[in-house]
Protein backbone atom coordinates (compact mmCIF):
# COMPACT_ATOMS: atom_id res chain seq x y z
CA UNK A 1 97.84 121.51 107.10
CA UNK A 2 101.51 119.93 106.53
CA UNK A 3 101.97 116.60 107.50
CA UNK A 4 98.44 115.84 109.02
CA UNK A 5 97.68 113.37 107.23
CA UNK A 6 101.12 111.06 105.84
CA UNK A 7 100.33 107.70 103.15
CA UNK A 8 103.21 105.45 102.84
CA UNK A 9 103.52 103.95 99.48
CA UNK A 10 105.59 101.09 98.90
CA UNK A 11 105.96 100.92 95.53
CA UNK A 12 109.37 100.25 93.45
CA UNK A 13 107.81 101.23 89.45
CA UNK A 14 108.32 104.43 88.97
CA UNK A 15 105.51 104.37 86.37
CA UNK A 16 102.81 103.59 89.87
CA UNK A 17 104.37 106.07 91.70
CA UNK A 18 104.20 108.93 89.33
CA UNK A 19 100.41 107.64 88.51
CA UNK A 20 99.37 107.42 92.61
CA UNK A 21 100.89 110.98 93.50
CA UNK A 22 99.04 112.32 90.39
CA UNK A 23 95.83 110.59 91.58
CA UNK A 24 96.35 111.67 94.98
CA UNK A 25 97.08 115.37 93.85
CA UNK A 26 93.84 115.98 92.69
CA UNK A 27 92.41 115.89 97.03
CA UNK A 28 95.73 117.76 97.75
CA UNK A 29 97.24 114.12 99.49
CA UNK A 30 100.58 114.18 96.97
CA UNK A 31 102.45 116.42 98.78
CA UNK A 32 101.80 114.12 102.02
CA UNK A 33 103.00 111.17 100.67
CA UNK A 34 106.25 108.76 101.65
CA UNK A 35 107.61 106.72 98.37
CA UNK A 36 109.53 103.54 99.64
CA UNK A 37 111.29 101.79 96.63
CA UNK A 38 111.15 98.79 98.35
CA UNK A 39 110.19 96.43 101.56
CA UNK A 40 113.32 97.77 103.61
CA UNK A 41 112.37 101.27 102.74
CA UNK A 42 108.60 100.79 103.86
CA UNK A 43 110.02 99.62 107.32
CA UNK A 44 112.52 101.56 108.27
CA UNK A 45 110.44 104.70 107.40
CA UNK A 46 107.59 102.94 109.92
CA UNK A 47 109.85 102.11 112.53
CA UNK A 48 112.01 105.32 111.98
CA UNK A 49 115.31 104.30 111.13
CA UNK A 50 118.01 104.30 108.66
CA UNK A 51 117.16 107.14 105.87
CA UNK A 52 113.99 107.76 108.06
CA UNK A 53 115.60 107.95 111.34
CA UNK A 54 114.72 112.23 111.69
CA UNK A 55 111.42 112.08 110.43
CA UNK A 56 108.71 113.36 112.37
CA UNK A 57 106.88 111.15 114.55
CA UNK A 58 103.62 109.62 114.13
CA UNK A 59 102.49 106.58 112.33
CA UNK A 60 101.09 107.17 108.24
CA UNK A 61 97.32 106.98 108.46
CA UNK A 62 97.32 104.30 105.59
CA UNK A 63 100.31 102.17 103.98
CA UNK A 64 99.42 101.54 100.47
CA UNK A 65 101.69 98.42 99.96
CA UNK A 66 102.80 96.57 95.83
CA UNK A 67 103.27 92.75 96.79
CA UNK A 68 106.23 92.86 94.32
CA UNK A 69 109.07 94.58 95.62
CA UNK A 70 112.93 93.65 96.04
CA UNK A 71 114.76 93.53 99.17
CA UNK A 72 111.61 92.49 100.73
CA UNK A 73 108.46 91.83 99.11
CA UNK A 74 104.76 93.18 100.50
CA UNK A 75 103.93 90.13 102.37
CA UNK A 76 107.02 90.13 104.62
CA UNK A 77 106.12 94.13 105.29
CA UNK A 78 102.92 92.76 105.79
CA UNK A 79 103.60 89.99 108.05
CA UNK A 80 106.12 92.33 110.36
CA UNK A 81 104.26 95.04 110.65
CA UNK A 82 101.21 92.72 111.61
CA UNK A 83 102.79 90.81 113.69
CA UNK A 84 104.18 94.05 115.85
CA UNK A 85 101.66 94.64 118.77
CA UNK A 86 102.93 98.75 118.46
CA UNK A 87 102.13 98.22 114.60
CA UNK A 88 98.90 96.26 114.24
CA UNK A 89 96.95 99.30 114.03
CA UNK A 90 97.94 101.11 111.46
CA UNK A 91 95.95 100.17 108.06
CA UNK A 92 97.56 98.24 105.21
CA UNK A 93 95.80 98.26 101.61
CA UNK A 94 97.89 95.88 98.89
CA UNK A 95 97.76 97.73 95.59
CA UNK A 96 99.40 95.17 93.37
CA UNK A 97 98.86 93.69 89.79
CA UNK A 98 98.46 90.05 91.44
CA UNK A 99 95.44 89.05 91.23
CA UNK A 100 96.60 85.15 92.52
CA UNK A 101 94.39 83.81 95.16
CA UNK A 102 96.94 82.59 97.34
CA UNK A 103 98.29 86.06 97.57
CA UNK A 104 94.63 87.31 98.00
CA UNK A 105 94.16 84.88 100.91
CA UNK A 106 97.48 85.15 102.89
CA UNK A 107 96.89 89.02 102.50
CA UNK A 108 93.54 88.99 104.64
CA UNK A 109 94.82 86.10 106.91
CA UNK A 110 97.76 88.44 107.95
CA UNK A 111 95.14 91.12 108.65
CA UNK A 112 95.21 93.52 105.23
CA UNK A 113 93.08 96.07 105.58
CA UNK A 114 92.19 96.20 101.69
CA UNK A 115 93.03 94.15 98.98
CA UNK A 116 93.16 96.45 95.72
CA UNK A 117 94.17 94.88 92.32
CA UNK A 118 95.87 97.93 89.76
CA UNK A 119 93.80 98.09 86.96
CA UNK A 120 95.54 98.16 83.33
CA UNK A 121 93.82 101.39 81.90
CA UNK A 122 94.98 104.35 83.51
CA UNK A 123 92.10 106.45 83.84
CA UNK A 124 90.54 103.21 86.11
CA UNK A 125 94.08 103.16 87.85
CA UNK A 126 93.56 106.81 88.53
CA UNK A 127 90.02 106.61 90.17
CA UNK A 128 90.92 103.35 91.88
CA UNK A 129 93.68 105.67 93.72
CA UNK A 130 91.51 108.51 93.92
CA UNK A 131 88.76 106.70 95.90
CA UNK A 132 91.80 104.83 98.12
CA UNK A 133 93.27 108.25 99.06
CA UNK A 134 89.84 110.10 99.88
CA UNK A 135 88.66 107.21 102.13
CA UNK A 136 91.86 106.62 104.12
CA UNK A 137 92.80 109.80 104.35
CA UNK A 138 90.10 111.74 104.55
CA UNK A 139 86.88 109.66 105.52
CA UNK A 140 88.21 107.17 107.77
CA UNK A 141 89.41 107.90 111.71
CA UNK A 142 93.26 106.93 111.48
CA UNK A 143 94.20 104.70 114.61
CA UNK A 144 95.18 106.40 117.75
CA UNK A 145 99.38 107.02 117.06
CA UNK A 146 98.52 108.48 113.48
CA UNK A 147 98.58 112.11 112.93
CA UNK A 148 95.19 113.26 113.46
CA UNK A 149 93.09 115.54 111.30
CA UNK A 150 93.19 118.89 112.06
CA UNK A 151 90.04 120.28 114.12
CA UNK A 152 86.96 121.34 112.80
CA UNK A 153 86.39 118.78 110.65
CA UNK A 154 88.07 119.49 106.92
CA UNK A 155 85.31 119.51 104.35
CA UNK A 156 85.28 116.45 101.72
CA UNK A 157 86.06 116.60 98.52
CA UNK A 158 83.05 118.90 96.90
CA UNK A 159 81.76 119.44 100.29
CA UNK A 160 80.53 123.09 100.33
CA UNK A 161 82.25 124.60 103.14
CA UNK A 162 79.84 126.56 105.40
């Protein structure tokens, strides 16, 4: 399959990171998965440039974006790639610990796609990133620019393949 189906996640704790590619293991998404450290990172690997600059093209099908970064925080990633007619598309869920409503609302009037708080426990953490991974990447259509599915149609998770 390689890189049919690419997640960027922003994310600068290592702690999240080691948690959402564990969670994301378990449907076989890890090893399709983009770590960003930070806001910079996040863009330049979308608009292919600096360390990104050779990578393949093709937009991720889902950017799972922490509002709490340095360099540049989620909402400015947010607001960019928003703002970007080439970059609209492409589907933002926030997986932060803020659970602020200002942050909440400025999210979904910049045009989030999801707005996921972390939970504490890790086992919840675990299936919140579980379900985000299987419905982004394997249930939803990704935007026209995304690498596609492969064709037939890949069974879902516990789908008895024919």
């Amino acid at each position: 399959m390689g890189t049919l189906k690419r997640i960027l996640l922003a994310e600068d704790d290592p702690q999240d990171v080691e948690l959402t590619l564990g969670a994301l293991a378990e449907y076989n998404l890890a090893n399709e998965v983009v770590v960003a450290r930070d806001g910079v990172e996040a863009l330049d690997y979308v608009y292919r440039r600096g360390l990104f600059a050779d990578r393949l093209t093709g937009d991720p099908v889902v950017i799972l974006l922490d509002l709490k970064m340095p360099k540049l925080d989620g909402l400015q990633v947010l607001r960019q790639l928003k703002a970007d007619e080439s970059m609209r598309l492409i589907p933002i869920v926030i997986l932060t610990s803020s659970r602020e409503d200002h942050d909440l609302a400025e999210c979904y009037k910049l045009g989030v796609n999801a707005y996921v708080v972390k939970p504490v426990r890790f086992t919840e953490f675990v299936e919140v990133v579980k379900g985000i991974g299987v419905f982004w990447a394997l249930i939803n259509e990704p935007p026209p620019g995304s690498i596609r599915k492969p064709s037939p149609r890949q069974p879902f998770p516990g789908e008895r393949k024919e």
